[in-house]
Structure formats: structure tokens, C-alpha cells
PDB file of N, CA and C in Angstrom:
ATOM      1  N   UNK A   1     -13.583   0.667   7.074  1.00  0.00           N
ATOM      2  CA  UNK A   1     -13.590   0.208   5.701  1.00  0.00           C
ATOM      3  C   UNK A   1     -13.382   1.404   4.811  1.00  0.00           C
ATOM      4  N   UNK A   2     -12.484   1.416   3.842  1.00  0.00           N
ATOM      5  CA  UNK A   2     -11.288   0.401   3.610  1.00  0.00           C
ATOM      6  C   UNK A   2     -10.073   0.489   4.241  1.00  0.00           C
ATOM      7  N   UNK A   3      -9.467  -0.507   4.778  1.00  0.00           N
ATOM      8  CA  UNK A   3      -8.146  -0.512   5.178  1.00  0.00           C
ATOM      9  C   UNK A   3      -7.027  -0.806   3.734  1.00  0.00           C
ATOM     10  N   UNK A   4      -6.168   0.276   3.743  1.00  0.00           N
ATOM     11  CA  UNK A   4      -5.326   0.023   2.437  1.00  0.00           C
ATOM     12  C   UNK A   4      -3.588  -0.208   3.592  1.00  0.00           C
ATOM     13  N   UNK A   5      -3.120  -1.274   3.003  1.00  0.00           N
ATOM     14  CA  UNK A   5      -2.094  -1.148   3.455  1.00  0.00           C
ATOM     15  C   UNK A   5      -0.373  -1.085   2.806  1.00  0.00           C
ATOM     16  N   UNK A   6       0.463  -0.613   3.009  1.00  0.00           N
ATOM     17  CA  UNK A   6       1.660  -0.088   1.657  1.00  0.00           C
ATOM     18  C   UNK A   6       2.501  -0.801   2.136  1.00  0.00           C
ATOM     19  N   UNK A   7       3.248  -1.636   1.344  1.00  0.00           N
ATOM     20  CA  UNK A   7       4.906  -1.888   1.985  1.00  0.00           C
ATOM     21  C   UNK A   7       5.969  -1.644   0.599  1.00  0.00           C
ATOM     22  N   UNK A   8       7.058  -0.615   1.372  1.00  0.00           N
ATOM     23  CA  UNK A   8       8.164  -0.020   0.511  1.00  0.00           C
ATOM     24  C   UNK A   8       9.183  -0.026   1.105  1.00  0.00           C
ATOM     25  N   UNK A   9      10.331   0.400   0.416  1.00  0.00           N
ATOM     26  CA  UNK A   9      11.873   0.064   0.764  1.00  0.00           C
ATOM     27  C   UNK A   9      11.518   1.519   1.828  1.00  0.00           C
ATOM     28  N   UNK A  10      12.655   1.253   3.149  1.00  0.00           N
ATOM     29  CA  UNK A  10      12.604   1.998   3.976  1.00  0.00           C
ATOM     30  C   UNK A  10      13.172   4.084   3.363  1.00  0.00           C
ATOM     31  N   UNK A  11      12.867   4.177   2.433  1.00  0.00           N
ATOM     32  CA  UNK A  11      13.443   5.793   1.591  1.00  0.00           C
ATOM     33  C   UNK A  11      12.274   6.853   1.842  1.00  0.00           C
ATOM     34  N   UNK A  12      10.885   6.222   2.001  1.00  0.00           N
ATOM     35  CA  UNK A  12      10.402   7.718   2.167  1.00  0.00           C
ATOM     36  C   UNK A  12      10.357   8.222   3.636  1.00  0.00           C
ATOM     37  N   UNK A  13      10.108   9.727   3.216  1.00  0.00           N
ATOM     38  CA  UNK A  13      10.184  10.400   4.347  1.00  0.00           C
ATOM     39  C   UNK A  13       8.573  10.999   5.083  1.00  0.00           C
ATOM     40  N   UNK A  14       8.946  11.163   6.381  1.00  0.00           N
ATOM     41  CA  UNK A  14       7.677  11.509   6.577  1.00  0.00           C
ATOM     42  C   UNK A  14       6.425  12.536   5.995  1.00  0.00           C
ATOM     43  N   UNK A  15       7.517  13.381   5.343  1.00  0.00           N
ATOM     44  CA  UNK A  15       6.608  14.358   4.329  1.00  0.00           C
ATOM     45  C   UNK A  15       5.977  13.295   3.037  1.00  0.00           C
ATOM     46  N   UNK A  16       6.508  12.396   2.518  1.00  0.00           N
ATOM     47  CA  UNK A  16       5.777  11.243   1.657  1.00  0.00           C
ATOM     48  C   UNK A  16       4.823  11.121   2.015  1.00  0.00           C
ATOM     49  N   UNK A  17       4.829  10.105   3.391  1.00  0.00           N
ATOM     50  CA  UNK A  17       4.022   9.215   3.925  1.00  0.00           C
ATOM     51  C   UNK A  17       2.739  10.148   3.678  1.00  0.00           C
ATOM     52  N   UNK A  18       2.925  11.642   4.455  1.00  0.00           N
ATOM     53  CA  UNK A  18       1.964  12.658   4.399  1.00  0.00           C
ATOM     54  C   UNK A  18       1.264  12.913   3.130  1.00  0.00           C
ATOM     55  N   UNK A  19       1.812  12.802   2.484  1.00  0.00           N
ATOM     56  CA  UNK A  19       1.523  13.098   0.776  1.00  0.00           C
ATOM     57  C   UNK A  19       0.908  11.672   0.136  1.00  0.00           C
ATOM     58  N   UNK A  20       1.492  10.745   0.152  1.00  0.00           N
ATOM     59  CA  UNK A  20       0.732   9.535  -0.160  1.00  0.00           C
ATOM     60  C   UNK A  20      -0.481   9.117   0.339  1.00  0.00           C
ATOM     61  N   UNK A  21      -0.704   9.435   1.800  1.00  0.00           N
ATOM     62  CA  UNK A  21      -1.752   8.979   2.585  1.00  0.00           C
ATOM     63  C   UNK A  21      -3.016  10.098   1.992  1.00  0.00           C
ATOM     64  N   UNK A  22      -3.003  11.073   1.993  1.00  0.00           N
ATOM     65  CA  UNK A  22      -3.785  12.204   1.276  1.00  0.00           C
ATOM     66  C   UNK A  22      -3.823  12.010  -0.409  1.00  0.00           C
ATOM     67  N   UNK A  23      -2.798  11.592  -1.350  1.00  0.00           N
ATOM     68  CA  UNK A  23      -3.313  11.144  -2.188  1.00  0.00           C
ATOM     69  C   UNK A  23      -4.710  10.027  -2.606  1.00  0.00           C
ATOM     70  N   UNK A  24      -4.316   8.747  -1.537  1.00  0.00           N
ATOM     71  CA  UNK A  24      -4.859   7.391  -1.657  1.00  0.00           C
ATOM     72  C   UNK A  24      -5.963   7.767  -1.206  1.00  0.00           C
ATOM     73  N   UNK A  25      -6.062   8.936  -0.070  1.00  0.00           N
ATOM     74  CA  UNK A  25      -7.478   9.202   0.447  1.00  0.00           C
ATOM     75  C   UNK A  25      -8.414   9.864   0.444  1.00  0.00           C
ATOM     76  N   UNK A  26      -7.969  10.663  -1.271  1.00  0.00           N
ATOM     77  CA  UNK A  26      -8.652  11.556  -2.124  1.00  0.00           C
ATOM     78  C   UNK A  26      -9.045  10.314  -3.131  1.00  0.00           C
ATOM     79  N   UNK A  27      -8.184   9.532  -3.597  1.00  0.00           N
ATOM     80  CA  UNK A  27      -8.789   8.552  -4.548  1.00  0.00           C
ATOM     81  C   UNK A  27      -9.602   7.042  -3.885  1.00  0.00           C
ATOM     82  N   UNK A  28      -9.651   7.361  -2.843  1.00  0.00           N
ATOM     83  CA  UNK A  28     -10.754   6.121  -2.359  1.00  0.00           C
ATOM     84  C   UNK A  28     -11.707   6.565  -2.197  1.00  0.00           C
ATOM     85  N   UNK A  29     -11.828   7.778  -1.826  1.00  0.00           N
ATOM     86  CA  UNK A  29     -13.167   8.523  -1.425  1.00  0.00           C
ATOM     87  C   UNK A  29     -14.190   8.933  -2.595  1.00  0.00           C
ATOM     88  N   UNK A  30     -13.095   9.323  -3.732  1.00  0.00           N
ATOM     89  CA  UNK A  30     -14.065   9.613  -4.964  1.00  0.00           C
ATOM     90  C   UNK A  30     -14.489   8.231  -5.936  1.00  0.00           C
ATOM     91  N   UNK A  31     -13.395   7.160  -5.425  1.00  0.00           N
ATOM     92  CA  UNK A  31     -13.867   5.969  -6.130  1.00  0.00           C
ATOM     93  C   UNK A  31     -14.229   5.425  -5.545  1.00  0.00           C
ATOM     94  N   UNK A  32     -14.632   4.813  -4.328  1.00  0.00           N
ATOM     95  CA  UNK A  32     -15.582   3.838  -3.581  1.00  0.00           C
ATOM     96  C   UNK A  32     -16.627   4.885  -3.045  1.00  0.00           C
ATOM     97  N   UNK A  33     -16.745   6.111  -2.672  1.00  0.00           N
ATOM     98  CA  UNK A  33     -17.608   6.862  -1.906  1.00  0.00           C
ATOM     99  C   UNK A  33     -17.969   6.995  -0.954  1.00  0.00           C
ATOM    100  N   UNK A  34     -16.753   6.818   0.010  1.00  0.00           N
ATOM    101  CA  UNK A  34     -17.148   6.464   1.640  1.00  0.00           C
ATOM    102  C   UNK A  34     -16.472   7.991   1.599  1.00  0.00           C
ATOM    103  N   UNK A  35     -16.573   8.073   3.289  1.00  0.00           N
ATOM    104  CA  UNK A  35     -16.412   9.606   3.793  1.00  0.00           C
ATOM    105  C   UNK A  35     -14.924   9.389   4.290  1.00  0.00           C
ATOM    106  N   UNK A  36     -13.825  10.225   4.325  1.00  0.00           N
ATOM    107  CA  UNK A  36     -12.089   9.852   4.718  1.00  0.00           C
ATOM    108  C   UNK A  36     -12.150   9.382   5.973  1.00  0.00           C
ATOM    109  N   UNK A  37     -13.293   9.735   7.210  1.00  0.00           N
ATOM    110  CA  UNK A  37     -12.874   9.508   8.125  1.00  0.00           C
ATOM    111  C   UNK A  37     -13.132   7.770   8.374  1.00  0.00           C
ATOM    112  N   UNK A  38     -13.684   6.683   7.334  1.00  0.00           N
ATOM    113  CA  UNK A  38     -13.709   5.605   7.814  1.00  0.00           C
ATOM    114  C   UNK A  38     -12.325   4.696   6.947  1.00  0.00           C
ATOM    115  N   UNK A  39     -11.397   5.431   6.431  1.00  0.00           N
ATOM    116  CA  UNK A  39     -10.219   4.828   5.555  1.00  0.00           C
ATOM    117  C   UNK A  39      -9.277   4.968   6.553  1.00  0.00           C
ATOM    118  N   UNK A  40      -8.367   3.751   6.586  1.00  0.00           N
ATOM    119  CA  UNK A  40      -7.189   3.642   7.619  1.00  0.00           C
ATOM    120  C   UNK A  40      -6.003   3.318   6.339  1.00  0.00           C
ATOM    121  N   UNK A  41      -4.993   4.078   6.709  1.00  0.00           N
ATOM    122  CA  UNK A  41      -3.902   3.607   5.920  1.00  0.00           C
ATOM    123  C   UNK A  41      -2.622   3.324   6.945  1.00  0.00           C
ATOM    124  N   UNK A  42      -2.245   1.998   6.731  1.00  0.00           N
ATOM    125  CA  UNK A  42      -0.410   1.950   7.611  1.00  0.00           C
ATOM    126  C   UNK A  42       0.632   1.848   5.909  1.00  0.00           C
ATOM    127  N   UNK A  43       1.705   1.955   6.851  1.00  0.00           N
ATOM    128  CA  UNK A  43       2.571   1.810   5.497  1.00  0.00           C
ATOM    129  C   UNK A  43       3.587   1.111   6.956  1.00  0.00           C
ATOM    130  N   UNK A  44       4.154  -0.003   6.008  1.00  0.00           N
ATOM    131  CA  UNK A  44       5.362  -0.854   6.605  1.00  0.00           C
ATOM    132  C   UNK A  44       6.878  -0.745   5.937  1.00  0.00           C
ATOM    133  N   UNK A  45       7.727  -0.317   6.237  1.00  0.00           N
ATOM    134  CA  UNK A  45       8.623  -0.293   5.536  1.00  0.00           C
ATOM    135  C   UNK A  45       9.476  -1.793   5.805  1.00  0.00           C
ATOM    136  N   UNK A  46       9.937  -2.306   4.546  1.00  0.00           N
ATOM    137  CA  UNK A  46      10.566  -3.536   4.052  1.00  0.00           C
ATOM    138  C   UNK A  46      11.959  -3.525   3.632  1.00  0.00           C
ATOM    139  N   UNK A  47      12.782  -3.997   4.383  1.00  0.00           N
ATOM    140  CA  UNK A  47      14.355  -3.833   3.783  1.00  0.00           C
ATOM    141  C   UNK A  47      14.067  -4.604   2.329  1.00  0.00           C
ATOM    142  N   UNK A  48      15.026  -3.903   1.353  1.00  0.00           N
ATOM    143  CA  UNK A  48      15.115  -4.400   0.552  1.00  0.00           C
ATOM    144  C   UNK A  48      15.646  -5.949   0.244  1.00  0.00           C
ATOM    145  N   UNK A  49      16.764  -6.099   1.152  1.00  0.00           N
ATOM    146  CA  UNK A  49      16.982  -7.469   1.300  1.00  0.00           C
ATOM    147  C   UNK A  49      16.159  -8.356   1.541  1.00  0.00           C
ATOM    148  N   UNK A  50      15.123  -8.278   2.005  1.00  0.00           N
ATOM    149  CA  UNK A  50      13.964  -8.873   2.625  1.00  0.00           C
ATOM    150  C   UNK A  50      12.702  -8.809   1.660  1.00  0.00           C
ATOM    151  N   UNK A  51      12.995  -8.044   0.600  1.00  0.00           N
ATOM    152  CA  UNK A  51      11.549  -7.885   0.237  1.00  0.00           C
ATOM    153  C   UNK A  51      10.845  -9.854  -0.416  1.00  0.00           C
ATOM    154  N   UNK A  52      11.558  -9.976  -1.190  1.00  0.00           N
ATOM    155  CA  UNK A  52      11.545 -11.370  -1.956  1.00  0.00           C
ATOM    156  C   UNK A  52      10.913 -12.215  -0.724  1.00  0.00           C
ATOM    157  N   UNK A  53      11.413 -12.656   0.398  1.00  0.00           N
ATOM    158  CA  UNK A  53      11.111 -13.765   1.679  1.00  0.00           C
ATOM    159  C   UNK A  53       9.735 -12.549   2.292  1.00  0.00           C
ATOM    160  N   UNK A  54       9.514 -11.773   2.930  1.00  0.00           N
ATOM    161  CA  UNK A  54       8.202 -10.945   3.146  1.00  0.00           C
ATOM    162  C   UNK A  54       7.118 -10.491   2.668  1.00  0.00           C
ATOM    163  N   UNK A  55       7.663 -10.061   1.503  1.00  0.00           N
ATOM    164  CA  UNK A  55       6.204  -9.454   0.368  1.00  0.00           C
ATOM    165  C   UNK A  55       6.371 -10.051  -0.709  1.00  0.00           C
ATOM    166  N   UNK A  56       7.064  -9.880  -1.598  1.00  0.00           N
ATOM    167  CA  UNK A  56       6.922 -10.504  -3.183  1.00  0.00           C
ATOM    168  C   UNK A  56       6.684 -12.161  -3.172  1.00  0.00           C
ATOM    169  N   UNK A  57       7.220 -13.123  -2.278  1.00  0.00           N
ATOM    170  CA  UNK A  57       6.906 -14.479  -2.676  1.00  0.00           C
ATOM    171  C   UNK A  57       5.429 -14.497  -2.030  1.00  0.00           C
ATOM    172  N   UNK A  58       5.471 -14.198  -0.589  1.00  0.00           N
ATOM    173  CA  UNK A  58       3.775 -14.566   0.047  1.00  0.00           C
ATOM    174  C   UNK A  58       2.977 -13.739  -0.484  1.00  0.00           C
ATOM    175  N   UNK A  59       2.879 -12.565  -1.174  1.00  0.00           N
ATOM    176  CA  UNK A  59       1.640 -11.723  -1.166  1.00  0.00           C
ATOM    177  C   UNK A  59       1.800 -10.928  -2.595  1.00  0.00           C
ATOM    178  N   UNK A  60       2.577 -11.519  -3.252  1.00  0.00           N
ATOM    179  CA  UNK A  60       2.143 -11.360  -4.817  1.00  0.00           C
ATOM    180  C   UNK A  60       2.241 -12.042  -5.651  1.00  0.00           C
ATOM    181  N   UNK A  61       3.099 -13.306  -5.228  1.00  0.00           N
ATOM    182  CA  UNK A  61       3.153 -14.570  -5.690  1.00  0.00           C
ATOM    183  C   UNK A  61       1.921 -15.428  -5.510  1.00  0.00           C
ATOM    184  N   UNK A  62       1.853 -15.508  -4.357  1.00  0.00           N
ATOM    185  CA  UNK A  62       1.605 -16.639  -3.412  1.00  0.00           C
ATOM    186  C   UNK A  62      -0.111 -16.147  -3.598  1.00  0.00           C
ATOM    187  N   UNK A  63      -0.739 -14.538  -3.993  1.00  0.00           N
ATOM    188  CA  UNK A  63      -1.497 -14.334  -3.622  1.00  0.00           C
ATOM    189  C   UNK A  63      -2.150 -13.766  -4.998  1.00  0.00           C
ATOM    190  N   UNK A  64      -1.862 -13.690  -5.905  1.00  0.00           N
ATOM    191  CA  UNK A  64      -2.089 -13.310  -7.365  1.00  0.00           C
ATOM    192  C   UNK A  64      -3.249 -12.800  -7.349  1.00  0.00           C
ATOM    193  N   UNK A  65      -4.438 -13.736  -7.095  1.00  0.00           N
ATOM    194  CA  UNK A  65      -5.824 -13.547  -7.336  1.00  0.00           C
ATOM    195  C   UNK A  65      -6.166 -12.692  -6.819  1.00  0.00           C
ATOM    196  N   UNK A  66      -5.750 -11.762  -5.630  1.00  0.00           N
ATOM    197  CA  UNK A  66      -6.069 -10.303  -4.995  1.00  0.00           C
ATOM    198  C   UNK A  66      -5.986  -9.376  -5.608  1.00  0.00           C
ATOM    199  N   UNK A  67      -4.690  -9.057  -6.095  1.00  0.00           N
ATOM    200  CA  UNK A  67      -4.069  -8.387  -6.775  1.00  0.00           C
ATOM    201  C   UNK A  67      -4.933  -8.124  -8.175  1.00  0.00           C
ATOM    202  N   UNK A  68      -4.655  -6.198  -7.811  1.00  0.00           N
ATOM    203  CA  UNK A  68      -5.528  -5.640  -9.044  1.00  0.00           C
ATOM    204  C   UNK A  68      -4.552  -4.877 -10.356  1.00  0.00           C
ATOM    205  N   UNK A  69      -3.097  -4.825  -9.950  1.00  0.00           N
ATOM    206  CA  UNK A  69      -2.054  -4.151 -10.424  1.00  0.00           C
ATOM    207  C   UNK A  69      -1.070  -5.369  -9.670  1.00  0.00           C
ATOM    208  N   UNK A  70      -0.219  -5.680 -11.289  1.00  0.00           N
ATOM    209  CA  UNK A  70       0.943  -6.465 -10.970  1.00  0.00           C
ATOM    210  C   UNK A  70       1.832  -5.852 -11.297  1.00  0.00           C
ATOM    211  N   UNK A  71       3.179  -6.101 -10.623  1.00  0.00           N
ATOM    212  CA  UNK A  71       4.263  -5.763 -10.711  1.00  0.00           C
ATOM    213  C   UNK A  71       4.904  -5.908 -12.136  1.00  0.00           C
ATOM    214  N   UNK A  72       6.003  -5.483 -12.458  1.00  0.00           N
ATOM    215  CA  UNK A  72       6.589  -5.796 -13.948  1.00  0.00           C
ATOM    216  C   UNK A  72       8.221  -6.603 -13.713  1.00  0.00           C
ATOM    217  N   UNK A  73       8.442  -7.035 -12.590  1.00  0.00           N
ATOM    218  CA  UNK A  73       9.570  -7.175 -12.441  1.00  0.00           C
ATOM    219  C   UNK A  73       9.628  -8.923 -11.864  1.00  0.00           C
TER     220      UNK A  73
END
């Protein structure tokens, strides 16, 4: 706890991933207060063609009420 999980167009690189995952796990730690070693992060990459049928209709549409940051698009 917490599992955070990312899905983005297939562009970053593994130096990102590295950099994002150490961002998110400097800011979970100082805002929820758990210790890094119980935070899991995956990241899925999503063709863009695909995003609409995979992520945007089921899980930001479909799922609103989770969601703490909405999209603008």
C-alpha cells in the first residue's frame, strides 16, 4: 500500500520511467506517510490508437467517481 498505477502513450524512455517513479515516490511518502519500501508503481504503455477503447472510456469515463484530477480534453 499504495499501489499507483500510470498508463501513457508508448514515448517515454527508461530514464523517465526512472525519474517519474522517484518523483511519485517522494510525493506519496511525504503525503500519505508510509515508508517507499511499501509503494509499488507499474506504468503500462497504451498505443495511442487505443487509448479511447482501453483507458479513457472504461477508467475515466466509465469511472469518474475515483478520479481525483480530470483530464481537460
Amino acid at each position: 500500500m499504495p499501489h499507483i498505477n500510470i498508463k501513457h502513450f508508448p514515448s517515454l524512455s527508461e530514464e523517465q520511467h526512472i525519474a517519474l517513479a522517484k518523483s511519485i515516490t517522494e510525493a506519496v511518502t511525504k503525503v500519505v506517510g508510509c515508508d517507499e519500501n511499501v509503494i509499488s508503481i507499474a506504468v503500462e504503455p497504451v498505443e495511442p490508437e487505443l487509448w479511447n477503447e482501453q483507458v479513457y472510456i472504461p477508467e475515466i469515463v466509465g469511472r469518474k467517481e475515483t478520479l481525483i484530477k480530470t483530464p481537460d480534453y
